[in-house]
C-alpha atoms as a PDB file:
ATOM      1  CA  UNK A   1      46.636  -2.636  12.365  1.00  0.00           C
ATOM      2  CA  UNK A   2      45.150  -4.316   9.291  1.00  0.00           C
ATOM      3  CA  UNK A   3      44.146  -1.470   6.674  1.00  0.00           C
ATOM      4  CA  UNK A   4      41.159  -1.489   4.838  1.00  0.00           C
ATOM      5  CA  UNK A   5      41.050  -1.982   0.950  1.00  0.00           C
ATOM      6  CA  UNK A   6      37.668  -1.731  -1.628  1.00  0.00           C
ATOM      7  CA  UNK A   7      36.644  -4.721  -2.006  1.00  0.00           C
ATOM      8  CA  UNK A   8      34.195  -4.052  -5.088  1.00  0.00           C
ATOM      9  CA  UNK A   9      32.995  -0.947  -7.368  1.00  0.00           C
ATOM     10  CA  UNK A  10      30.598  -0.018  -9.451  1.00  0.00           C
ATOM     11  CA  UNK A  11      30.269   0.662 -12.427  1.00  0.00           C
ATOM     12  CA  UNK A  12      33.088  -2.048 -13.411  1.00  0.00           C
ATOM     13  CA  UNK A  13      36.334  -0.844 -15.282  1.00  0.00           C
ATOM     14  CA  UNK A  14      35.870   0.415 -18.241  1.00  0.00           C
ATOM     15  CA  UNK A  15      32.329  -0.980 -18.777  1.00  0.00           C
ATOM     16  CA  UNK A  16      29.423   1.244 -20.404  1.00  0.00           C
ATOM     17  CA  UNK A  17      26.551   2.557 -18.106  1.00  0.00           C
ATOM     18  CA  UNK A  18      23.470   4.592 -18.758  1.00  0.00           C
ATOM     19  CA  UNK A  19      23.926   8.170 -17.127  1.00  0.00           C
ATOM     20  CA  UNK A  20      21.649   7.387 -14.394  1.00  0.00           C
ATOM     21  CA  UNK A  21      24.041   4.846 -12.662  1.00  0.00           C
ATOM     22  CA  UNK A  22      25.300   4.604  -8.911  1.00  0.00           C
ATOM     23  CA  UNK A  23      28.829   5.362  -8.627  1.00  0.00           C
ATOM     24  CA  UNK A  24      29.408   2.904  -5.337  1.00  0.00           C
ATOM     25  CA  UNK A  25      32.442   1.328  -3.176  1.00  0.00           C
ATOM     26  CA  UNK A  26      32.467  -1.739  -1.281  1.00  0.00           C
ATOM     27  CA  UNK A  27      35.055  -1.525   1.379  1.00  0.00           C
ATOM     28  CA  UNK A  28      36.502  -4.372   3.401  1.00  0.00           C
ATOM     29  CA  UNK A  29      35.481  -3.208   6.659  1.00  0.00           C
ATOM     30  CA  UNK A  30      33.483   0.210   8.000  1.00  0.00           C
ATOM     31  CA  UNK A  31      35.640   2.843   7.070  1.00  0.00           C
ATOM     32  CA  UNK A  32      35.540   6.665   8.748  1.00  0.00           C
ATOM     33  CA  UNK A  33      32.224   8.079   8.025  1.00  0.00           C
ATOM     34  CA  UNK A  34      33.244  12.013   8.535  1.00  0.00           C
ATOM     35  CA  UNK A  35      36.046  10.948   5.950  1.00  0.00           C
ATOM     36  CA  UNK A  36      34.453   9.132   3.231  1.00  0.00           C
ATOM     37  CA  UNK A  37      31.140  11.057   3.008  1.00  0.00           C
ATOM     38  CA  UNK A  38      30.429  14.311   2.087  1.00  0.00           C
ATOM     39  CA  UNK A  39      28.926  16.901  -0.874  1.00  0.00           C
ATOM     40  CA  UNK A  40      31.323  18.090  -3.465  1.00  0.00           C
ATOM     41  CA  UNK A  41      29.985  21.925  -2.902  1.00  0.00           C
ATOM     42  CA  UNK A  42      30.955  21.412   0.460  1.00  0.00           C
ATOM     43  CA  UNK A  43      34.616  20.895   0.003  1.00  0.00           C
ATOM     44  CA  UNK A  44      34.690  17.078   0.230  1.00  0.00           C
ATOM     45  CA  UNK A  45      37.951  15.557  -2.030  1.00  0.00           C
ATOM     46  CA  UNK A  46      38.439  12.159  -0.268  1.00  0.00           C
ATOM     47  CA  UNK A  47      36.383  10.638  -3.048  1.00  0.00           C
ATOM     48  CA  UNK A  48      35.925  12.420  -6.695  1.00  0.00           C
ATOM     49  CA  UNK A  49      33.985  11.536  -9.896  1.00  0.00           C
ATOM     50  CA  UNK A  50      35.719  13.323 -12.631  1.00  0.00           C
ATOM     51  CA  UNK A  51      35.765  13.797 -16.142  1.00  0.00           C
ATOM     52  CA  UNK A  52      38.804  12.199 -17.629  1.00  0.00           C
ATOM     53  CA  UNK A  53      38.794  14.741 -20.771  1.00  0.00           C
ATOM     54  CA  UNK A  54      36.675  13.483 -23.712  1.00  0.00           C
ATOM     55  CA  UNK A  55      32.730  13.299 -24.763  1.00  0.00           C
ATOM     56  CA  UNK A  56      31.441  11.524 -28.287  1.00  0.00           C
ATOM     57  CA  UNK A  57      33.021  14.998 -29.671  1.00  0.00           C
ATOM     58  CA  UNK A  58      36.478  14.783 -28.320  1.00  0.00           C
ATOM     59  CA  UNK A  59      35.793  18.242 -26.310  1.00  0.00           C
ATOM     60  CA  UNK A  60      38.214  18.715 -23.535  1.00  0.00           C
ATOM     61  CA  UNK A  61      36.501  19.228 -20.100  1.00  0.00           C
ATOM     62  CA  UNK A  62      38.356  17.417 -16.987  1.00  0.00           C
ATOM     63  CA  UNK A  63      36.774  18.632 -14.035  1.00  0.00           C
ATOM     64  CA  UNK A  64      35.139  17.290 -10.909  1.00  0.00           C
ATOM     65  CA  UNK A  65      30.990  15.951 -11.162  1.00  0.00           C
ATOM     66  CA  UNK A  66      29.408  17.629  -8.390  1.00  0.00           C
ATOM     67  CA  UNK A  67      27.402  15.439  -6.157  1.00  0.00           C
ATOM     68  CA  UNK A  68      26.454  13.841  -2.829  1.00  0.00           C
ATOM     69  CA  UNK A  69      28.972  10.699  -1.702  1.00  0.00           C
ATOM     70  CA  UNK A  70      26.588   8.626   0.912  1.00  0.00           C
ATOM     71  CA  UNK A  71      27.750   6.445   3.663  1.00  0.00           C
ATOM     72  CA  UNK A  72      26.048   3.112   4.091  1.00  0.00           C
ATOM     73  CA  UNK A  73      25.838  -0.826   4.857  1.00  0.00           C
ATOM     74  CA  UNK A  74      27.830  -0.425   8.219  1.00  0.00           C
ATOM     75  CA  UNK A  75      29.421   2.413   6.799  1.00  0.00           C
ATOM     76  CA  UNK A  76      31.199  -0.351   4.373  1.00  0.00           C
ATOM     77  CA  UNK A  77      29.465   0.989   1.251  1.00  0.00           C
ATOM     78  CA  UNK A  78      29.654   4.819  -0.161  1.00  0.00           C
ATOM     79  CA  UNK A  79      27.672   5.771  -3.563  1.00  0.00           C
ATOM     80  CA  UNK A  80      27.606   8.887  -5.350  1.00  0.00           C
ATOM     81  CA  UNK A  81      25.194  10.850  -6.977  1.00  0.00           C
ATOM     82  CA  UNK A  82      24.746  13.834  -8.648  1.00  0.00           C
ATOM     83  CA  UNK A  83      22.830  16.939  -8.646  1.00  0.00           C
ATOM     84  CA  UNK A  84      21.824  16.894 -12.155  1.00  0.00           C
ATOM     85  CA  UNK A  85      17.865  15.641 -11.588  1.00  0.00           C
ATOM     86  CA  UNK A  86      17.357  14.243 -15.124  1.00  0.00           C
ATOM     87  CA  UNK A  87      14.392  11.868 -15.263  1.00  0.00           C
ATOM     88  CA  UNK A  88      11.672  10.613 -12.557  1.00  0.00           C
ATOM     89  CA  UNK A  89      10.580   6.878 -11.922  1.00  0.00           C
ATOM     90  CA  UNK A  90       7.963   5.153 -11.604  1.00  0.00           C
ATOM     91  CA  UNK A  91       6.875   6.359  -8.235  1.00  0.00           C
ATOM     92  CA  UNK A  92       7.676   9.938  -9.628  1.00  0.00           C
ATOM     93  CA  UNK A  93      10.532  10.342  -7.630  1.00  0.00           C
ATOM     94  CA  UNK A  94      13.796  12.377  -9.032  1.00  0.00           C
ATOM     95  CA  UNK A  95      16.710  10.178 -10.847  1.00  0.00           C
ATOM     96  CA  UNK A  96      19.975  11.868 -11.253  1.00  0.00           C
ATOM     97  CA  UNK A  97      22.341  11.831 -13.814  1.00  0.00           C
ATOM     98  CA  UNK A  98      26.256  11.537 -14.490  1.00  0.00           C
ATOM     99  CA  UNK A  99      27.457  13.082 -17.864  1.00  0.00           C
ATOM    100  CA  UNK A 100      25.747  11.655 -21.098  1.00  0.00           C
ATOM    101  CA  UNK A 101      28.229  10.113 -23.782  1.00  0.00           C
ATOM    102  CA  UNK A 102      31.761  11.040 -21.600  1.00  0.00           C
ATOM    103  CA  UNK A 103      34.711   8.674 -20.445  1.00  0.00           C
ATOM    104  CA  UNK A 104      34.902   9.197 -16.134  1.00  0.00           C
ATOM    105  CA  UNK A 105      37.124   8.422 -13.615  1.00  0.00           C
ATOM    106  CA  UNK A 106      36.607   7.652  -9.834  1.00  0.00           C
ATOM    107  CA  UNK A 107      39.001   8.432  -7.463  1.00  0.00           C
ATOM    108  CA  UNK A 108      39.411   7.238  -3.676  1.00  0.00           C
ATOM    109  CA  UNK A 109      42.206   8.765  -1.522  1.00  0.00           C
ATOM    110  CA  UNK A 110      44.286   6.847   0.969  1.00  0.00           C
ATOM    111  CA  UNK A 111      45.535   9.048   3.696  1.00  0.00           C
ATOM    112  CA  UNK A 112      49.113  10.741   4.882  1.00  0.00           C
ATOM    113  CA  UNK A 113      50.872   8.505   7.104  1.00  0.00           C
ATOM    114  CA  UNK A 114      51.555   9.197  10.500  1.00  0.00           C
ATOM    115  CA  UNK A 115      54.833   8.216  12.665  1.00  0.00           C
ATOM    116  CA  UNK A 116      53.462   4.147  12.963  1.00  0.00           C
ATOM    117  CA  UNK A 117      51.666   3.078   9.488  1.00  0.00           C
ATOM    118  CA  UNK A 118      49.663   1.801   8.638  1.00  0.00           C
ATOM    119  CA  UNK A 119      47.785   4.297  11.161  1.00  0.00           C
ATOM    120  CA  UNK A 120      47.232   7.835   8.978  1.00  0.00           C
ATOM    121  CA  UNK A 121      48.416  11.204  10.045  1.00  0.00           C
ATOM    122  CA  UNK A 122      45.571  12.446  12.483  1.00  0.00           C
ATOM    123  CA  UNK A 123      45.241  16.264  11.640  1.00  0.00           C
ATOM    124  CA  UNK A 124      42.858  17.548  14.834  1.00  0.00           C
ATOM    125  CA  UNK A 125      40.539  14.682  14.535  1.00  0.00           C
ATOM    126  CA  UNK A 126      40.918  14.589  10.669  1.00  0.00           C
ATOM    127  CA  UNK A 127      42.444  12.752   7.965  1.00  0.00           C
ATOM    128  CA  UNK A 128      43.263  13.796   4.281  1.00  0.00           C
ATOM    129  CA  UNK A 129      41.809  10.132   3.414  1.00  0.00           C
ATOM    130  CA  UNK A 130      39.875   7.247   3.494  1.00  0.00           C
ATOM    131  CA  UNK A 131      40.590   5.651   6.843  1.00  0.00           C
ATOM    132  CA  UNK A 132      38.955   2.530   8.862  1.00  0.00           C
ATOM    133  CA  UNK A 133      37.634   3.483  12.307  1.00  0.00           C
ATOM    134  CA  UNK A 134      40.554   2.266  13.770  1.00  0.00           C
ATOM    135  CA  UNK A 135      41.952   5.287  11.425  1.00  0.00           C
ATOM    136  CA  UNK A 136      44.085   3.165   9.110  1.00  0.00           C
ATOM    137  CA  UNK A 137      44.622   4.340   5.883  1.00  0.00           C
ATOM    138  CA  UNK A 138      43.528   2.346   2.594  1.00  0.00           C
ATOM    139  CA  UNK A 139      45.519  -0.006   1.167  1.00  0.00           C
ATOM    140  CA  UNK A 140      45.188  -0.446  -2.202  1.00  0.00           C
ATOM    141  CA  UNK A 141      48.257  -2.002  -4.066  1.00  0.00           C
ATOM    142  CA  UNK A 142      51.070  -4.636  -3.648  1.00  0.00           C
ATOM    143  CA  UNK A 143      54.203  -3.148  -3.884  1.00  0.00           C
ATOM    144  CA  UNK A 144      55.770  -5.168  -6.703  1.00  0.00           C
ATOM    145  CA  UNK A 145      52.907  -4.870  -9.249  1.00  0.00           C
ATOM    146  CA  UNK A 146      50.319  -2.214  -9.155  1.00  0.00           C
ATOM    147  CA  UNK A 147      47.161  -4.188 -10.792  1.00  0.00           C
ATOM    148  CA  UNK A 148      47.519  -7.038  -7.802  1.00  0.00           C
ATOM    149  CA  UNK A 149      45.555  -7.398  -4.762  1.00  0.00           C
ATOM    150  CA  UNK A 150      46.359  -5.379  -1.499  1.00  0.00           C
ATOM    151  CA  UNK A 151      49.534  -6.665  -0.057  1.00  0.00           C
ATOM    152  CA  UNK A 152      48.348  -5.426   3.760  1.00  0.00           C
ATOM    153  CA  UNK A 153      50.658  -2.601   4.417  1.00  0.00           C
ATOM    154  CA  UNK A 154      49.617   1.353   3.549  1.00  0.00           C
ATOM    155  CA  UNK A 155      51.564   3.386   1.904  1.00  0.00           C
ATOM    156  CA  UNK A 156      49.503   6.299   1.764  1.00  0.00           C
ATOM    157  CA  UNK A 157      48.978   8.561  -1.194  1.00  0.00           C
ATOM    158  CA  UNK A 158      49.239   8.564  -4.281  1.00  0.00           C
ATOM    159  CA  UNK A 159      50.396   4.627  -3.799  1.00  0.00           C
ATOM    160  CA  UNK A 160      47.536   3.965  -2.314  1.00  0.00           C
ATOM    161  CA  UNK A 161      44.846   5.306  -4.127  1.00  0.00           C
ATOM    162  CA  UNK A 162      42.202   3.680  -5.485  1.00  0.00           C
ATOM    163  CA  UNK A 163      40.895   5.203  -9.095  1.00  0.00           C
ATOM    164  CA  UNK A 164      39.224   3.454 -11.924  1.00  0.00           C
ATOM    165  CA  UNK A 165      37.284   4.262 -15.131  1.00  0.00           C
ATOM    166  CA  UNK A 166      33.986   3.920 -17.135  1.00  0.00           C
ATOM    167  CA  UNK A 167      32.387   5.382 -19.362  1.00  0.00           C
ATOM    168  CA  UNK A 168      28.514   6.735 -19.436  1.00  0.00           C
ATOM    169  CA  UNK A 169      25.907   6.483 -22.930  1.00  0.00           C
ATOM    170  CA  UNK A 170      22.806   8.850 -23.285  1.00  0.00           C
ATOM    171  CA  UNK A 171      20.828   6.334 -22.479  1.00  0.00           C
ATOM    172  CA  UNK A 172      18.521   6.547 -19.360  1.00  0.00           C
ATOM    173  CA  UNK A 173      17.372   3.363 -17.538  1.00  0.00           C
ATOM    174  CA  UNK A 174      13.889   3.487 -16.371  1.00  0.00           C
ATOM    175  CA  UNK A 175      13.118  -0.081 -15.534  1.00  0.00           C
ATOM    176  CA  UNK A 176      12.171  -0.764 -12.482  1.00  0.00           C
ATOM    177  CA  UNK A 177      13.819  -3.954 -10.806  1.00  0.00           C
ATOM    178  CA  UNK A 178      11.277  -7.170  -9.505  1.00  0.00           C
ATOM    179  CA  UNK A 179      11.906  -9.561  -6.878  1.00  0.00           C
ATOM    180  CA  UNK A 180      13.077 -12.515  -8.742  1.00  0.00           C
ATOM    181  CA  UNK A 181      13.338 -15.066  -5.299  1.00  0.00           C
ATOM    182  CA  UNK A 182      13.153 -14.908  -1.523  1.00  0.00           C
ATOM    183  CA  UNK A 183      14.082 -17.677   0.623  1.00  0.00           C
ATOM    184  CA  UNK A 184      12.307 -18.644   2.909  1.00  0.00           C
ATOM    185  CA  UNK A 185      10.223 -19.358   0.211  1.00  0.00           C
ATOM    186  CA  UNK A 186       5.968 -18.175   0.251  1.00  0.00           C
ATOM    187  CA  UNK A 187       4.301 -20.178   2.545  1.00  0.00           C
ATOM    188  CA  UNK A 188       7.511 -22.474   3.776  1.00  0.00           C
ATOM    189  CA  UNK A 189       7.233 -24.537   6.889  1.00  0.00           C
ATOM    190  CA  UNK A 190       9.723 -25.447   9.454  1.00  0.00           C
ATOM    191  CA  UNK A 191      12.206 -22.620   8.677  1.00  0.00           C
ATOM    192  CA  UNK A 192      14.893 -22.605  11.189  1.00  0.00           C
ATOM    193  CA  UNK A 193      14.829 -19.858  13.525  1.00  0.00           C
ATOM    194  CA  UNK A 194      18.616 -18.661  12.739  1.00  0.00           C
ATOM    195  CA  UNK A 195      17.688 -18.667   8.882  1.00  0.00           C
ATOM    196  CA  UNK A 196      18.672 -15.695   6.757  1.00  0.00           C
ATOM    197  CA  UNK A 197      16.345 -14.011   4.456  1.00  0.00           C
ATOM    198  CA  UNK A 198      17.350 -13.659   0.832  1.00  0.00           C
ATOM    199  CA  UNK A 199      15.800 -11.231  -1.512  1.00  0.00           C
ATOM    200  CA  UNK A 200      17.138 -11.296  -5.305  1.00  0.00           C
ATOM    201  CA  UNK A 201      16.713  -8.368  -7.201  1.00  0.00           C
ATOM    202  CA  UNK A 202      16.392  -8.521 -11.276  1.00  0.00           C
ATOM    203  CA  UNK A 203      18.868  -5.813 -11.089  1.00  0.00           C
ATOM    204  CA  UNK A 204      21.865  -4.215  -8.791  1.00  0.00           C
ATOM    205  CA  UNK A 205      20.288  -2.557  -6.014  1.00  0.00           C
ATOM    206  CA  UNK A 206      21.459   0.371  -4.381  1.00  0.00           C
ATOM    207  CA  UNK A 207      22.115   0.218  -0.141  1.00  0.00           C
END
């Protein structure tokens, strides 16, 4: 009965991003795929990118980005992208866009409790949240002061949800990341059998 919490996102808190960034979530363990995955023209509102209500121009637009949220790393990691295809890459493949120039928000639900927290409501096999496969909902604050760490209770919503913000520049990154180090380095002898092999990226990757 330990619920799950996100352990990491990206882009940071208020930090500014070229449109073309990865909106992802790091979660503590696997969560629920069937609840923390879906496509925005499809219904799916356990997970939002939003407009929070101003561009360089101070025009009023708050409403949802439409997009794909993708279920990953052990189904530990989600990212989002959009449907705006707004650039290719180097290997002339489509790159998709948030918003140029606007202040965002990210939002990730925690579910209704049912009758013996921190297990959610289960609602024919579904929850109104993000859940772990054990279908506990996400715990995201400590009671006595909102900005802490998890305290490891859920409370469900809106307690429990998880939002943040950032804001997005015109700018479009095209570089491509390099392989900076890998260990087991080129030609190394005598690497244990049980050794793990590290790639570093130049840049943050996407799972």
């Amino acid at each position: 009965h330990v619920p799950p919490f996100v352990e990491s996102v990206i882009p940071l808190n208020d930090s500014p991003n070229p449109r073309n960034t990865i909106v992802q979530v790091n979660f503590s363990e696997p969560v629920l795929p069937t609840v923390a995955s879906g496509s925005t023209a499809g219904g799916f509102e356990n997970m939002s990118v939003f407009d929070t209500g101003t561009d360089i121009n101070n025009n009023n637009d708050d409403k949802p980005v439409a997009g794909i949220f993708s279920i990953s790393n052990g189904y530990r990691t989600v990212e989002f992208a959009t449907l705006d295809a707004c650039a290719t890459n180097s290997c002339n493949q489509k790159i998709y866009c948030l918003p140029g120039n606007k202040k965002l928000a990210a939002l990730v639900k925690s579910a209704t409790l049912g009758t013996n927290p921190p297990l959610a409501l289960d609602q024919n096999g579904d929850f109104d949240g993000i859940v772990d496969l054990s279908g506990n909902s996400l715990d995201s604050h400590s009671k006595t002061d909102p900005a802490a760490l998890p305290d490891g209770t859920a409370d469900g919503p809106p307690f429990d949800d998880y939002s943040w913000k950032f804001e997005t520049t015109d700018e479009i990154d095209l570089t491509p990341p390099v392989i900076e180090k890998v260990s087991p380095g080129v030609g190394a002898s005598l690497v244990p059998l049980d050794k793990v092999v590290d790639i570093d990226f130049s840049k943050q990757m996407m799972f």
